[in-house]
C-alpha atoms as a PDB file:
ATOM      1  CA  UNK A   1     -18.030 -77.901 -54.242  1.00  0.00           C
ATOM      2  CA  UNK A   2     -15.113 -80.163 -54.918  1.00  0.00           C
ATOM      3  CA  UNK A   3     -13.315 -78.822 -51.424  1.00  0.00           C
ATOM      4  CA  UNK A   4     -16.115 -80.161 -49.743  1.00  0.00           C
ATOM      5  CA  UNK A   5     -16.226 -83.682 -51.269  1.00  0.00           C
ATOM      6  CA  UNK A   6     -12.737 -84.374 -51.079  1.00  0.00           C
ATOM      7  CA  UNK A   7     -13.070 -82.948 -47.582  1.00  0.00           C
ATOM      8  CA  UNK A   8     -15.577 -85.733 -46.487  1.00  0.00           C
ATOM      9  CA  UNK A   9     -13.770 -88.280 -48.621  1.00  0.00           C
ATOM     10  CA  UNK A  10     -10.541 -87.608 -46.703  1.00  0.00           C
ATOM     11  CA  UNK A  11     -12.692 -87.950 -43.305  1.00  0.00           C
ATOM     12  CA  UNK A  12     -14.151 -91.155 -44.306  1.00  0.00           C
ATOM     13  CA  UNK A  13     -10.698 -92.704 -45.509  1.00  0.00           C
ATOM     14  CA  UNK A  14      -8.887 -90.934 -42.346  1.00  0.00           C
ATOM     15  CA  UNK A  15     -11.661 -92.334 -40.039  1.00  0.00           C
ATOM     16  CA  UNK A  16     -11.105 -96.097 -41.179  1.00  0.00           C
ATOM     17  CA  UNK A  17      -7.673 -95.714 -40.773  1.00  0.00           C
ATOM     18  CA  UNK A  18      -7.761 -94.658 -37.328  1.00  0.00           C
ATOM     19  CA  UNK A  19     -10.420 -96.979 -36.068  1.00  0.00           C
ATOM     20  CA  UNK A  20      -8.788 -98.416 -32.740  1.00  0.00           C
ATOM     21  CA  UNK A  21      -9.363-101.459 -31.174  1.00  0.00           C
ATOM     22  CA  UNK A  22     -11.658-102.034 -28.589  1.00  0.00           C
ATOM     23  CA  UNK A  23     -10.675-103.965 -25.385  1.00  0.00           C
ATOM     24  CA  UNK A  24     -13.651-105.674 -23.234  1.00  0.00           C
ATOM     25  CA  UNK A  25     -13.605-107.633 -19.707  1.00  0.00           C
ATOM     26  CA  UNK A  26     -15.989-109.831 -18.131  1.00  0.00           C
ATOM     27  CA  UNK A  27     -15.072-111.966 -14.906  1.00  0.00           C
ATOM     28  CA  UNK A  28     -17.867-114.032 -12.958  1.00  0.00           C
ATOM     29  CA  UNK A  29     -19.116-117.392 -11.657  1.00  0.00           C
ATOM     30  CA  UNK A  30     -20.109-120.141 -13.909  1.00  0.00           C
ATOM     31  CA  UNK A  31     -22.792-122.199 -13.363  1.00  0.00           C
ATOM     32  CA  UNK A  32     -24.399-125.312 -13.251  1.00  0.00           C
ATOM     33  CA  UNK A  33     -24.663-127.720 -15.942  1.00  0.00           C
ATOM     34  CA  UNK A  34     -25.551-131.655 -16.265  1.00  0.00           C
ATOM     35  CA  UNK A  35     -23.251-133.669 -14.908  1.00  0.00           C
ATOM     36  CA  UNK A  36     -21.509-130.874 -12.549  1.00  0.00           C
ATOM     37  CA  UNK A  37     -22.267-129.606  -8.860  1.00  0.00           C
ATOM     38  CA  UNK A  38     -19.499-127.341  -8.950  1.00  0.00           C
ATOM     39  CA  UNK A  39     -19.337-124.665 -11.488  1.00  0.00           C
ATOM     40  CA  UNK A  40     -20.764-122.229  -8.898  1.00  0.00           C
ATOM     41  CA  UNK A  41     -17.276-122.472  -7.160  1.00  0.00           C
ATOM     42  CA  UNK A  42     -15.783-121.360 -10.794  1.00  0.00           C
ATOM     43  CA  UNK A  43     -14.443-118.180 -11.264  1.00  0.00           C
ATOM     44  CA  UNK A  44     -13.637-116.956 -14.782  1.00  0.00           C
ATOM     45  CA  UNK A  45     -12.124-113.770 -16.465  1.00  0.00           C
ATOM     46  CA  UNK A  46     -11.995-112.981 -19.632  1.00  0.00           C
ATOM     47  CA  UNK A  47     -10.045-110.018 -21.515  1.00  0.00           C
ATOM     48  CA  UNK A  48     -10.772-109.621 -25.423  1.00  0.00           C
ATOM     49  CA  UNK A  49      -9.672-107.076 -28.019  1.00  0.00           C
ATOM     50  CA  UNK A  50     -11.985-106.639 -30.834  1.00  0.00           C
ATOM     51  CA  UNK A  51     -10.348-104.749 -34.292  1.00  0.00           C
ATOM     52  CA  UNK A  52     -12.780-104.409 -37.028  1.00  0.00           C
ATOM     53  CA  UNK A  53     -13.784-108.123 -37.000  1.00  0.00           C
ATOM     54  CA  UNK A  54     -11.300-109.643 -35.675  1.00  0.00           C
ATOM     55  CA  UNK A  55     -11.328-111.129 -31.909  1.00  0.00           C
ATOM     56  CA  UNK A  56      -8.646-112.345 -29.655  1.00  0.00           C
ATOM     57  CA  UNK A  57      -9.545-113.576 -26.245  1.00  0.00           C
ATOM     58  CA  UNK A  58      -7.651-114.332 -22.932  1.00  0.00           C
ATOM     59  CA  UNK A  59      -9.535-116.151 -20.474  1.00  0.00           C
ATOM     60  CA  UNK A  60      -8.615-117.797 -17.153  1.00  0.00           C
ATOM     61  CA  UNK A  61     -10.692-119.996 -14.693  1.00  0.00           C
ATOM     62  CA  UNK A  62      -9.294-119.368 -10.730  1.00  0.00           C
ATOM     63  CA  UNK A  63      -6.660-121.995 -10.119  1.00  0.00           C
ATOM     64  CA  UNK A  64      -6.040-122.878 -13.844  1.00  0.00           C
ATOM     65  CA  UNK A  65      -3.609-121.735 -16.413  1.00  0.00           C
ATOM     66  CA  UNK A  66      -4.684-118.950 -19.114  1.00  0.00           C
ATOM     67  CA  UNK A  67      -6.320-119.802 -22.665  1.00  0.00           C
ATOM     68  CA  UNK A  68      -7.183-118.031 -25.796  1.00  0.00           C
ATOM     69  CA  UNK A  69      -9.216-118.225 -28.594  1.00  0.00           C
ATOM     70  CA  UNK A  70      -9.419-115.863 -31.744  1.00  0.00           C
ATOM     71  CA  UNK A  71     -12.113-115.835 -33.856  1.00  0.00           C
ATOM     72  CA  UNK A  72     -13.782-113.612 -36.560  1.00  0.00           C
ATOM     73  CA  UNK A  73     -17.317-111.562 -36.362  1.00  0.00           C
ATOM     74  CA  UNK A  74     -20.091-112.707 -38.891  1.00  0.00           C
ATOM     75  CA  UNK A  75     -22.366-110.646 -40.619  1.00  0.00           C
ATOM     76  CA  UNK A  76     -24.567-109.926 -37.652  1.00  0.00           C
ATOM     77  CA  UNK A  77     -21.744-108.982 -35.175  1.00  0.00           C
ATOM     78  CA  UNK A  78     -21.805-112.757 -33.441  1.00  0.00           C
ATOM     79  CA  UNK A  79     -18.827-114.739 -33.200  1.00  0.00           C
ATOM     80  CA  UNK A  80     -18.872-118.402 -32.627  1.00  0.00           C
ATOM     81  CA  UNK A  81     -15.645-120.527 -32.054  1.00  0.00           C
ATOM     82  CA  UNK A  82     -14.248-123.562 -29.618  1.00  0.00           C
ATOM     83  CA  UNK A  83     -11.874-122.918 -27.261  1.00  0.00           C
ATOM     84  CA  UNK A  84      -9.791-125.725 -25.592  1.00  0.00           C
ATOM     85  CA  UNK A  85      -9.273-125.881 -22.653  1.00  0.00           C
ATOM     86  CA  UNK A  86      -6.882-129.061 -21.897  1.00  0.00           C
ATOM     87  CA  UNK A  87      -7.552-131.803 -20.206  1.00  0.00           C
ATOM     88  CA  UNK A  88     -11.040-130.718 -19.476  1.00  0.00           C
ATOM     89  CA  UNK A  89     -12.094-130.586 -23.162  1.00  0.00           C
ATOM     90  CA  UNK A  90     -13.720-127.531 -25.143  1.00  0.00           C
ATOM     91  CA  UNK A  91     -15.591-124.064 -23.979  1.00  0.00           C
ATOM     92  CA  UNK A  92     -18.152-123.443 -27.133  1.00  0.00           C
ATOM     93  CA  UNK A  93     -17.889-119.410 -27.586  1.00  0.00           C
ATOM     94  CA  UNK A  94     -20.674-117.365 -28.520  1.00  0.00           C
ATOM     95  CA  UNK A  95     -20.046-113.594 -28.902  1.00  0.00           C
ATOM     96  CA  UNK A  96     -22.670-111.204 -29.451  1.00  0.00           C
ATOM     97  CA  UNK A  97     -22.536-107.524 -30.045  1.00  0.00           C
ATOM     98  CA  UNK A  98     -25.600-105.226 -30.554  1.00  0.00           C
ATOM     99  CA  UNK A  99     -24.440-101.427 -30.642  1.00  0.00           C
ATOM    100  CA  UNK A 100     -23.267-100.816 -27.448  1.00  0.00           C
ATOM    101  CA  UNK A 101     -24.299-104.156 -25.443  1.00  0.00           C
ATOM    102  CA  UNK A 102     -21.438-107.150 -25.783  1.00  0.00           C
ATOM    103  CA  UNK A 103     -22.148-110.159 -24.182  1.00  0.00           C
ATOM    104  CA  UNK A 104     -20.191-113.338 -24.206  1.00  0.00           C
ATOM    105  CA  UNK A 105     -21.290-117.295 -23.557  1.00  0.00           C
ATOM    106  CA  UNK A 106     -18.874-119.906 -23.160  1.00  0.00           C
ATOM    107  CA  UNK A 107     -20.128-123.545 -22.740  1.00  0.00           C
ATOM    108  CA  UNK A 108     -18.840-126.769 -21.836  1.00  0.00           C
ATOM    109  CA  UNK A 109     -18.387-129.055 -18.542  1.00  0.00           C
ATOM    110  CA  UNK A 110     -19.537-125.097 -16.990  1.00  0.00           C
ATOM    111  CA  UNK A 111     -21.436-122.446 -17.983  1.00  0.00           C
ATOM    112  CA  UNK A 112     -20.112-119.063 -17.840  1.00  0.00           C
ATOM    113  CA  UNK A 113     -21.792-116.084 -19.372  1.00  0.00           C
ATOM    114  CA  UNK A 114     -22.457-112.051 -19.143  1.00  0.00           C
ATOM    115  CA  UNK A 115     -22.059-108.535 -20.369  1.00  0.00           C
ATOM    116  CA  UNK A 116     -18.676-107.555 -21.634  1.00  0.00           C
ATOM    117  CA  UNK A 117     -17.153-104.279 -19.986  1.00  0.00           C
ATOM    118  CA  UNK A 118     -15.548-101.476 -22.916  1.00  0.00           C
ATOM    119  CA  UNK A 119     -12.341-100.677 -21.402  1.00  0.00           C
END
């Protein structure tokens, strides 16, 4: 009887321990918002690793230089922060993730948004 507790004690404890992070991806066009006529030209990628609740992001509009943003997961696996993004102003970031579906949102003077890829 005791083997078998300390057995799944020593699982649980090993298992959180262990727990690697997860990288996602997502690249695609933005699109329109007031005020713009070409996000549709606007290519973004975006690279993120996620450990326990704790995101970093990478992300890069074609023709730009690369940005980041780190932010932490609340209590219903959503993450909401502002990224900069120079002299164009802010992205607002909006991170969801429900079991095995991650999707991301970033708005600002574009839209960009879709389904993160596990990698």
């Amino acid at each position: 009887m005791k083997t078998g507790v300390a057995a799944l004690l020593s699982m649980a404890v090993c298992g959180a321990v262990f727990a690697q992070p997860v990288t996602y991806t997502w690249t695609g066009m933005g699109t329109a918002v007031p005020g713009s006529a070409k996000c549709q030209t606007y290519r973004m990628t975006v690279s993120m690793t996620v450990d326990g609740n704790n995101v970093k992001g990478v992300f890069r509009q074609q023709g730009r230089q690369e940005r980041t943003f780190v932010a932490t997961k609340d209590a219903k696996s959503v993450v909401k922060t502002t990224a900069v993004v120079g002299g164009e102003g802010t992205l607002d970031v909006t991170i969801t993730f429900r079991g095995d579906d991650a999707r991301i949102l970033m708005e600002g003077y574009c839209k960009f948004e879709g389904r993160l890829t596990p990698q």
